[in-house]
Protein backbone atom coordinates (compact mmCIF):
# COMPACT_ATOMS: atom_id res chain seq x y z
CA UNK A 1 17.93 -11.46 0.80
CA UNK A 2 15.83 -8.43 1.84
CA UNK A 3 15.64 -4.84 -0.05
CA UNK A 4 16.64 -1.97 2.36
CA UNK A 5 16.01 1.48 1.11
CA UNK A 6 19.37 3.35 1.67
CA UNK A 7 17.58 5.80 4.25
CA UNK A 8 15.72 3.18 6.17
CA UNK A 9 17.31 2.36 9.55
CA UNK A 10 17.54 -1.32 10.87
CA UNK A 11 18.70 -1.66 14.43
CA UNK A 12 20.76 -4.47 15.34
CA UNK A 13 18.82 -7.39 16.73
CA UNK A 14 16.40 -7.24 14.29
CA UNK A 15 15.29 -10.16 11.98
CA UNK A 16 14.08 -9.93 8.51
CA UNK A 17 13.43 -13.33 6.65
CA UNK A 18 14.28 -13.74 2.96
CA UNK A 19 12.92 -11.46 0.05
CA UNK A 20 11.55 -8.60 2.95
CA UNK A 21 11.30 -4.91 1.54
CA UNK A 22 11.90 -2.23 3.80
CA UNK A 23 10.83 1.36 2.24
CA UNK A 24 12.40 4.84 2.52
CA UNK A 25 12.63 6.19 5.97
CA UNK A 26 11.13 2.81 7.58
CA UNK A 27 12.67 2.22 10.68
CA UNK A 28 12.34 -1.38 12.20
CA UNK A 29 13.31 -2.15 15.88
CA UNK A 30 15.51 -4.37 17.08
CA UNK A 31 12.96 -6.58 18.26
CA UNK A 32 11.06 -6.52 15.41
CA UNK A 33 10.48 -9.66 13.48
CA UNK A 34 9.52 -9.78 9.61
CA UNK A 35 8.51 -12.77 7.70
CA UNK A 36 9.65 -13.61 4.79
CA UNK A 37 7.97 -11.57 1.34
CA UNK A 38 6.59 -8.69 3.74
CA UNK A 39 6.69 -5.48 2.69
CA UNK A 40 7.53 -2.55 4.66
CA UNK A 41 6.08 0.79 3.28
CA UNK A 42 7.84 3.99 3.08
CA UNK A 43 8.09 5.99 7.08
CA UNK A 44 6.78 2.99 8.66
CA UNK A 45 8.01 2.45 12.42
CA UNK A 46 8.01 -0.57 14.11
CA UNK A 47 9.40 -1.03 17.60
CA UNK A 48 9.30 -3.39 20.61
CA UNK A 49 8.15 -6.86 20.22
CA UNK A 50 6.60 -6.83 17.11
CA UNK A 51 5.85 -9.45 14.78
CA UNK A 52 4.73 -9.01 10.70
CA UNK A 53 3.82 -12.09 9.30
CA UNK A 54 4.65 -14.01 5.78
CA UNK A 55 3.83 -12.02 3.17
CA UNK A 56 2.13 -9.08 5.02
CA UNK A 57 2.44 -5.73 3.55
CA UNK A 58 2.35 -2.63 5.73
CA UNK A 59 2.47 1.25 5.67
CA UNK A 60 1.82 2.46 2.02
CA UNK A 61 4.47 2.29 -1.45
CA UNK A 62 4.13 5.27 -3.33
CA UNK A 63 2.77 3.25 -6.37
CA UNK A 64 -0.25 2.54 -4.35
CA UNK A 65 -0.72 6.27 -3.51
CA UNK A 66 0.29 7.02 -6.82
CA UNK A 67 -2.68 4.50 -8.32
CA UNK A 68 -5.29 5.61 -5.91
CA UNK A 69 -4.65 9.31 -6.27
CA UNK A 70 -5.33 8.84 -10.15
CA UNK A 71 -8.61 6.67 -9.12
CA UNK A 72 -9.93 9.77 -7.71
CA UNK A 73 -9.25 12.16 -10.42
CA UNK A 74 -10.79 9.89 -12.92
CA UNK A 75 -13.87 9.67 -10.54
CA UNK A 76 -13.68 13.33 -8.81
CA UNK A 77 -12.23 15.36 -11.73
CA UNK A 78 -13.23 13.60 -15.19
CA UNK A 79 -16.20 14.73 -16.82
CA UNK A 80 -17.50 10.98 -16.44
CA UNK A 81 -20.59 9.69 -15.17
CA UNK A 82 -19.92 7.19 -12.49
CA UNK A 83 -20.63 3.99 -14.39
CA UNK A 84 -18.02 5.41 -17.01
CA UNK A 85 -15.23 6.33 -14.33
CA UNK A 86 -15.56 2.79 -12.89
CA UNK A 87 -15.38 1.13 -16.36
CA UNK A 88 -12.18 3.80 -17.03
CA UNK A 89 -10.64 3.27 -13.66
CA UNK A 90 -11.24 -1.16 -14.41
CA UNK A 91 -9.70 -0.84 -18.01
CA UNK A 92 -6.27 1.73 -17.23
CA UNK A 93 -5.33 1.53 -13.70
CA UNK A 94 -3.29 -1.11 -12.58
CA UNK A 95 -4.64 -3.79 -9.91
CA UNK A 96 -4.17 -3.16 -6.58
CA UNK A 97 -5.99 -3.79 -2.88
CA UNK A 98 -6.25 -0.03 -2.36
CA UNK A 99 -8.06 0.75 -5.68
CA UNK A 100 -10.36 -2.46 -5.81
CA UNK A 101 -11.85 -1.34 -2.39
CA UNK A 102 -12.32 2.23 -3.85
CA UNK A 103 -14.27 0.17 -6.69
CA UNK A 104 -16.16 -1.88 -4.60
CA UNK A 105 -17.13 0.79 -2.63
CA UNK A 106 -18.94 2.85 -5.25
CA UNK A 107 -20.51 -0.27 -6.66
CA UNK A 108 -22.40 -0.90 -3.44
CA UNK A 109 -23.36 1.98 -2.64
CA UNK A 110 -26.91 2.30 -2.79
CA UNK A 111 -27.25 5.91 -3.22
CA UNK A 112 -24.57 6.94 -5.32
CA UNK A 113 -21.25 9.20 -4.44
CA UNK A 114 -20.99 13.05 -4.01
CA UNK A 115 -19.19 14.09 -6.88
């Protein structure tokens, strides 16, 4: 059975497969098909024929702003060098796409970040 968020609007004709979570203020088109375990993100709009596949995740959840935004105060605003605020940001923050390609991203870099 999918999650709806009470403000998201699902037009008729529409087909969302089994375990689907729809967001607040999402609005999905009644061509739209969703596969089952996708994830809608909050004011995410999908119309005409479009297709999200399996397990596909799109628009943001507020966790994953809400994770991301404290990634860059620990980097940005901590008085941390920037092999501390990745060892910080790898030992508190919970695991997520968004903040292991902020990671990532410092690591390679050959030149450092402008804090």
């Amino acid at each position: 059975m999918a999650t709806v968020h009470p403000t998201a609007v699902i037009e008729s004709g529409a087909e969302l497969d089994q375990h689907v979570q729809v967001g607040p203020y999402a609005i999905i088109g009644a061509e739209a098909r969703i596969g089952a375990r996708a994830v809608v993100g909050s004011h995410t709009v999908l119309e005409g024929r479009v297709e999200l596949g399996s397990e596909c995740r799109i628009g943001s959840h507020n966790e994953a702003i809400h994770t991301l935004t404290e990634a860059y105060r620990i980097v940005f605003f901590l008085d941390l060098n920037t092999s501390q605020a990745l060892e910080r940001m790898e030992q508190e923050l919970p695991s997520s796409p968004e903040v292991q390609r902020f990671i990532d991203f410092i690591k390679r870099s050959l030149r450092g970040i402008s804090k």
